[in-house]
Protein backbone atom coordinates (compact mmCIF):
# COMPACT_ATOMS: atom_id res chain seq x y z
CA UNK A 1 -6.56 10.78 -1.28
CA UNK A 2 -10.14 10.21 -1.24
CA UNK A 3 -11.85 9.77 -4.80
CA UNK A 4 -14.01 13.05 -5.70
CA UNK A 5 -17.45 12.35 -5.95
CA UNK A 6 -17.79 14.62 -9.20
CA UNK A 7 -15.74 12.22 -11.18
CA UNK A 8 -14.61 15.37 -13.83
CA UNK A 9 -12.11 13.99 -15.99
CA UNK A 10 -9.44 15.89 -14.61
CA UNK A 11 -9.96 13.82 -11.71
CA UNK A 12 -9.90 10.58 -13.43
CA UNK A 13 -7.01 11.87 -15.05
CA UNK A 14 -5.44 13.12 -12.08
CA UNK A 15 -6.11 9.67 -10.13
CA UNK A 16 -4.52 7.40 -13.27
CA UNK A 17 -1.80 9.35 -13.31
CA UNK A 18 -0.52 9.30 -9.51
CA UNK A 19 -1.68 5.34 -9.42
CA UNK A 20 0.76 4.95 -12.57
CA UNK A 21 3.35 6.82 -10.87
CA UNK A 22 3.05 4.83 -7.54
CA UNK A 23 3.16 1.63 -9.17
CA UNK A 24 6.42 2.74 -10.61
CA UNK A 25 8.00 3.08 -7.20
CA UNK A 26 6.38 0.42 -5.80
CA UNK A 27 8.34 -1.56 -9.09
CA UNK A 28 11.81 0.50 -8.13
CA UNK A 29 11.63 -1.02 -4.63
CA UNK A 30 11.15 -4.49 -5.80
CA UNK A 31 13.85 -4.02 -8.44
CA UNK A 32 17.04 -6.06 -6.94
CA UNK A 33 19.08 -4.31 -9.25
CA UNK A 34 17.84 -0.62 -8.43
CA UNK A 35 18.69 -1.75 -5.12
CA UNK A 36 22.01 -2.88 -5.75
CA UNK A 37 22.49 0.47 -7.73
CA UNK A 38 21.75 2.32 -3.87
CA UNK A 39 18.48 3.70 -6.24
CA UNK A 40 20.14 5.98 -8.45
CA UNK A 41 18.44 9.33 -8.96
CA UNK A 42 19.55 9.52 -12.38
CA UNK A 43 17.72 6.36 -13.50
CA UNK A 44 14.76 6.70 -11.22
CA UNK A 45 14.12 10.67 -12.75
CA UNK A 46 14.71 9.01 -16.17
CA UNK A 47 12.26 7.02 -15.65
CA UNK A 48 9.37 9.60 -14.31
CA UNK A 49 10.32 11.47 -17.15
CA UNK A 50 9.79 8.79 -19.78
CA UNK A 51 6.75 7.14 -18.20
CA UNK A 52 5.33 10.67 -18.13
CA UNK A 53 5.94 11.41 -22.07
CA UNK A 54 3.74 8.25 -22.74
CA UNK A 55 1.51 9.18 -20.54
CA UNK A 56 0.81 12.43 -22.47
CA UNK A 57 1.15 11.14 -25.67
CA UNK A 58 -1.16 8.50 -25.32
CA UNK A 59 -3.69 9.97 -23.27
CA UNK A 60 -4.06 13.15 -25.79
CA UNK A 61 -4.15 10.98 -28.76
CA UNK A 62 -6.59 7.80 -27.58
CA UNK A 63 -8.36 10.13 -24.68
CA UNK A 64 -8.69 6.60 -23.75
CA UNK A 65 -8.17 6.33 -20.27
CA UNK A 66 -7.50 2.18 -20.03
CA UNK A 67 -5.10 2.71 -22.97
CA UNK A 68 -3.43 5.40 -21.63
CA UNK A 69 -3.04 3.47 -18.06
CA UNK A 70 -1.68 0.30 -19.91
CA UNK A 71 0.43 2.35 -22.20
CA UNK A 72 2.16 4.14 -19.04
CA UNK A 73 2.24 0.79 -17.17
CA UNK A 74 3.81 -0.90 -19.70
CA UNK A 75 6.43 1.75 -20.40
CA UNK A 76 7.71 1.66 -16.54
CA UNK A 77 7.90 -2.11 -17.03
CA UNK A 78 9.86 -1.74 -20.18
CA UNK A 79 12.30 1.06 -18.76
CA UNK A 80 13.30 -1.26 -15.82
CA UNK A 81 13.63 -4.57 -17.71
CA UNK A 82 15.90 -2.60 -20.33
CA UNK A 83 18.02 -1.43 -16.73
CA UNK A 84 18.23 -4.99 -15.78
CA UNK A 85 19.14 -6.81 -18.51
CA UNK A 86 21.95 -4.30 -19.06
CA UNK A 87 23.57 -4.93 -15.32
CA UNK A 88 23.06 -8.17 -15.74
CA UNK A 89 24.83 -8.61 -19.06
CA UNK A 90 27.77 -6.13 -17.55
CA UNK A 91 27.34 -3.72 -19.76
CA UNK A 92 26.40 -0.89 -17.76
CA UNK A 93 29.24 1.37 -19.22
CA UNK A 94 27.41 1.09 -22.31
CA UNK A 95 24.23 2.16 -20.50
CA UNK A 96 22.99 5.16 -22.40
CA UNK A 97 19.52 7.37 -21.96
CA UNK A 98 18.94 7.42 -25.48
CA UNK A 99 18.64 3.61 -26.02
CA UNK A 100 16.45 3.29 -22.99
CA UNK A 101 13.81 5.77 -24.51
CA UNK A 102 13.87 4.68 -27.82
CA UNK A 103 13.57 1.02 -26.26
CA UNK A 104 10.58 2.07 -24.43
CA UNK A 105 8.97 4.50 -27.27
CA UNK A 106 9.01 1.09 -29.73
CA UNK A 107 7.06 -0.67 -27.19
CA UNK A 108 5.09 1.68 -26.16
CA UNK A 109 3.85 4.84 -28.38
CA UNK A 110 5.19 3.76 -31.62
CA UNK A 111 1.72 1.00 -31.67
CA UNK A 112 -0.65 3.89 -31.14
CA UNK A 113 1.01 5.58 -33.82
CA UNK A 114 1.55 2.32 -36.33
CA UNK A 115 -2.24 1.62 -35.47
CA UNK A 116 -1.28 -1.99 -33.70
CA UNK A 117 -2.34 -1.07 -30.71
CA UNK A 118 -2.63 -3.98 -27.54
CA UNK A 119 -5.97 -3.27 -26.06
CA UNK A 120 -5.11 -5.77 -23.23
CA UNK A 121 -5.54 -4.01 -19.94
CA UNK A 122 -4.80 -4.01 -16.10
CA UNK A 123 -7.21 -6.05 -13.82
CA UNK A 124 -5.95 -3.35 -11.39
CA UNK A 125 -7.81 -0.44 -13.36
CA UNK A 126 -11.50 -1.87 -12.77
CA UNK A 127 -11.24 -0.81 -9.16
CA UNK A 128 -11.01 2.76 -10.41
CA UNK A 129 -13.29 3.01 -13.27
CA UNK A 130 -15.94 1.41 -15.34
CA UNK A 131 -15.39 -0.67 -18.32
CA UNK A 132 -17.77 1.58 -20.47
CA UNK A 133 -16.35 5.09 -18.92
CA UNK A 134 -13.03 4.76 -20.43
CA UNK A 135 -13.21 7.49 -23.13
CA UNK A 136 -13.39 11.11 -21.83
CA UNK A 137 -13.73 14.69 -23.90
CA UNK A 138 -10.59 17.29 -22.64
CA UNK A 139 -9.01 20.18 -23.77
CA UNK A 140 -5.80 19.17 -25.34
CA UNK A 141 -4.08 22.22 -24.97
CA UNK A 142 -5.02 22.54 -21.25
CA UNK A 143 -3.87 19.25 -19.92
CA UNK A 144 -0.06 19.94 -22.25
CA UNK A 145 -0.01 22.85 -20.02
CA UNK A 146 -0.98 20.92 -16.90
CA UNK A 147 1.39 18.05 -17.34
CA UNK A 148 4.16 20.17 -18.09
CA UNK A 149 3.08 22.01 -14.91
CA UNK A 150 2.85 18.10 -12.86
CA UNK A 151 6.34 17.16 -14.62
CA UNK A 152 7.83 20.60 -13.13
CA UNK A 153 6.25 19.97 -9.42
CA UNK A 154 7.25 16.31 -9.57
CA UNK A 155 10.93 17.30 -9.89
CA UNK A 156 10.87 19.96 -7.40
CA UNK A 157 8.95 17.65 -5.25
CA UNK A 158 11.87 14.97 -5.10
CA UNK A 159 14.30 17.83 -4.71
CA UNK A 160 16.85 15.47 -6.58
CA UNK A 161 19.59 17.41 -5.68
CA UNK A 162 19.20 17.49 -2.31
CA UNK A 163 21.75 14.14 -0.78
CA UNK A 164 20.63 14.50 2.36
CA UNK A 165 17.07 12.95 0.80
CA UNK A 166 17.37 9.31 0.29
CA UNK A 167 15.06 7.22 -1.67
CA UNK A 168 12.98 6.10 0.75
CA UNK A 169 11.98 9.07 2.27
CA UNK A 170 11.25 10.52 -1.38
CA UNK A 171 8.37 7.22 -1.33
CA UNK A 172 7.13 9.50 1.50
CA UNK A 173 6.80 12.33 -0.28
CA UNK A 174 5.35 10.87 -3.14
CA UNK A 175 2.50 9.23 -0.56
CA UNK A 176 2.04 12.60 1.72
CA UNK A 177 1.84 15.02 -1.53
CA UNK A 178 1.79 14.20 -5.21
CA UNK A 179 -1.61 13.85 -5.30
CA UNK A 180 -2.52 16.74 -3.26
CA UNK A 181 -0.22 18.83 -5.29
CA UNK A 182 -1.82 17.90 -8.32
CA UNK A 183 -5.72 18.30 -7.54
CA UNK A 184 -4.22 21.84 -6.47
CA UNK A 185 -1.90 22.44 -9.78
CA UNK A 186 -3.83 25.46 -10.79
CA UNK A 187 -2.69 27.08 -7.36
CA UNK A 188 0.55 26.25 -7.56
CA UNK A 189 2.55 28.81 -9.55
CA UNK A 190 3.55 30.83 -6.23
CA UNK A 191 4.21 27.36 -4.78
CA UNK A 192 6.74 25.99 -7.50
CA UNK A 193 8.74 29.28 -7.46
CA UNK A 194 9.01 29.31 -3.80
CA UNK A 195 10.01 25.78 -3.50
CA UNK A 196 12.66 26.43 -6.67
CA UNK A 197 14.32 29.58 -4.36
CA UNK A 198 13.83 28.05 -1.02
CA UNK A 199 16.05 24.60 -2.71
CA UNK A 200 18.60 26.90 -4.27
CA UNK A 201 19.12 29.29 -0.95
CA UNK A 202 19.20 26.37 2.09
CA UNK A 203 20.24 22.62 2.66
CA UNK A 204 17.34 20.94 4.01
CA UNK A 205 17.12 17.82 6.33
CA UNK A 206 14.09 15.78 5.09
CA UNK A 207 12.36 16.57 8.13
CA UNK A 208 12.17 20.22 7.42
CA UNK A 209 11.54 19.80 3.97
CA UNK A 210 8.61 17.50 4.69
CA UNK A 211 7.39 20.26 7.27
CA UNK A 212 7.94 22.85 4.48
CA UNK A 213 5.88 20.60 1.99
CA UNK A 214 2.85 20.51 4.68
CA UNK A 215 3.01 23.99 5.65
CA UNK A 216 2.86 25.44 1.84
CA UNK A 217 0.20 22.50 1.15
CA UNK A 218 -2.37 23.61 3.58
CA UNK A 219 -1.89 27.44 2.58
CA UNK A 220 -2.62 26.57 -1.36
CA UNK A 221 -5.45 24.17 0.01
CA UNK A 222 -6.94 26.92 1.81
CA UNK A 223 -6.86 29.28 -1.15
CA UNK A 224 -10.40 29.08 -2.84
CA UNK A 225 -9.51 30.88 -5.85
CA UNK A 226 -7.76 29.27 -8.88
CA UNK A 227 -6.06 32.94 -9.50
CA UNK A 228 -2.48 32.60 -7.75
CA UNK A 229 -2.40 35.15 -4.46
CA UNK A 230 1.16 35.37 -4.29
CA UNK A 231 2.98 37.40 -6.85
CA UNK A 232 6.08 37.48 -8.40
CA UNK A 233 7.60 40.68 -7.46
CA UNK A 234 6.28 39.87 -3.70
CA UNK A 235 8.38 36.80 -4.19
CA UNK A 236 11.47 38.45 -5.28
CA UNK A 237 11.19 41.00 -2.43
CA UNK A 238 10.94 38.32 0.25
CA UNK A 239 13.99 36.56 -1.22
CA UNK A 240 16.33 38.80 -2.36
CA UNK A 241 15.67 42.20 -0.69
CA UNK A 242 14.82 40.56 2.47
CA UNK A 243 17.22 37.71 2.77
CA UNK A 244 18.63 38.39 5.79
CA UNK A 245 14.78 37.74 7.29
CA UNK A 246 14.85 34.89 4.65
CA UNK A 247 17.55 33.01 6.60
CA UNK A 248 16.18 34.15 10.09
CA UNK A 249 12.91 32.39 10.05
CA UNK A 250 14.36 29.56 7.69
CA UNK A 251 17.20 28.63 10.70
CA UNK A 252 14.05 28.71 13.32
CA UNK A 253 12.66 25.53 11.68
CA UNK A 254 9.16 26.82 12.29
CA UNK A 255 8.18 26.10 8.82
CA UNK A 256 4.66 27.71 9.79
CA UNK A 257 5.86 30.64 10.63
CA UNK A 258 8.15 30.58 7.72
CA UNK A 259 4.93 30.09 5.27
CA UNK A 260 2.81 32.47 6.80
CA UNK A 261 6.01 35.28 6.76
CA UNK A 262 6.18 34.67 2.95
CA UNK A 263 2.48 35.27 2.44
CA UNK A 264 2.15 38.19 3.91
């Protein structure tokens, strides 16, 4: 996705955070023992999850936007080194979620909070910002409420229940739409409901899902008005009281069609 030339700091936010969270997958693919493990969902939406709370933490306490890249770097690196030296040891029946996040959290959040922080930084992040443009003002409030918005559209994104997904093709995904989603995550509330029913109600190859994904993308890209168009009683209807039509233009496979049938 192209850089905006307003450079708001929502969209230096916005960029950080999907480069953080591609570098994390890029990391899962050169892990041998994520590999081994056939890329566990478990693990891998552990991780988003933790990498994500540092994220937040440290971005709404330093507003530092270097700090809050190396933070969020560092805690990916952490997470999977903790994973490996586990295996490695043979003691993955003692593998337990708790460990890993407190293992992370101490090297990680808990030197922002002691005051020791390591103000080394990425070489990587000068090709996305300025040295002296690293601080930016924000709404705290506002961005809780967006991330917890990004963390909810991140796991419907990777549809992690769905088996017929493999990792690989969630790499996709991640590439074709995080981004997107996210400059658009003040248009999205229609879109994460519909995407929550439409997983619940069918069992989707990846090729329809990734059709789905593009059709409801380029109807919420096309939507000029932050104010959410499709409402929740219309979604209800179109679900519940109309199922029958539901599953009639799911089956088709037109996913355009199926888009432009739920917002009419």
């Amino acid at each position: 996705m192209p850089r905006s030339v307003s450079e708001t700091p929502k969209v230096k936010i916005i960029e950080i955070y999907g480069k953080i969270m591609t570098d994390y997958f890029s990391q899962l693919c050169e892990s041998e023992i994520i590999k081994e493990l056939n890329y566990p969902h478990d693990s891998i939406c552990s991780g988003i999850n933790v990498i994500h709370r540092v994220f937040e933490i440290v971005l709404i306490k330093t507003k530092n936007l270097k700090k809050t890249y190396h933070y969020s770097q560092k805690a990916y690196y952490y997470y999977l080194e903790y994973i490996d030296q586990i295996y490695r040891a043979n003691l993955s029946q003692n593998l337990n979620n708790v460990d890993i996040v407190l293992f992370v959290y101490k090297k990680t959040i808990y030197d922002i909070y002691d005051g020791d922080e390591d103000d080394e930084s990425s070489q990587t992040l000068s090709n996305i910002m300025t040295l002296n443009n690293d601080v930016i003002q924000f709404d705290e409030q506002e961005w809780r409420e967006i991330l917890l918005k990004i963390m909810k559209l991140i796991n419907l994104l990777f549809h992690w229940s769905n088996t017929r997904i493999n990792f690989h093709e969630r790499c996709i995904l991640l590439n074709k739409y995080l981004l997107r989603f996210i400059y658009n995550i003040d248009k999205t509330n229609s879109l994460l409901q519909i995407l929550e029913i439409v997983q619940e109600k069918t069992d989707m190859s990846f090729v329809v899902y990734d059709n789905l994904l593009s059709e409801l993308l380029k109807k919420i890209e096309s939507v000029n008005s932050k104010n959410d168009t499709f409402s929740n009683d219309s979604a209800l209807l179109k679900f519940y009281i109309e199922e029958s039509t539901f599953q009639e233009k799911f089956e088709t496979g037109n996913m355009k069609d199926f888009v432009k049938w739920l917002y009419l």
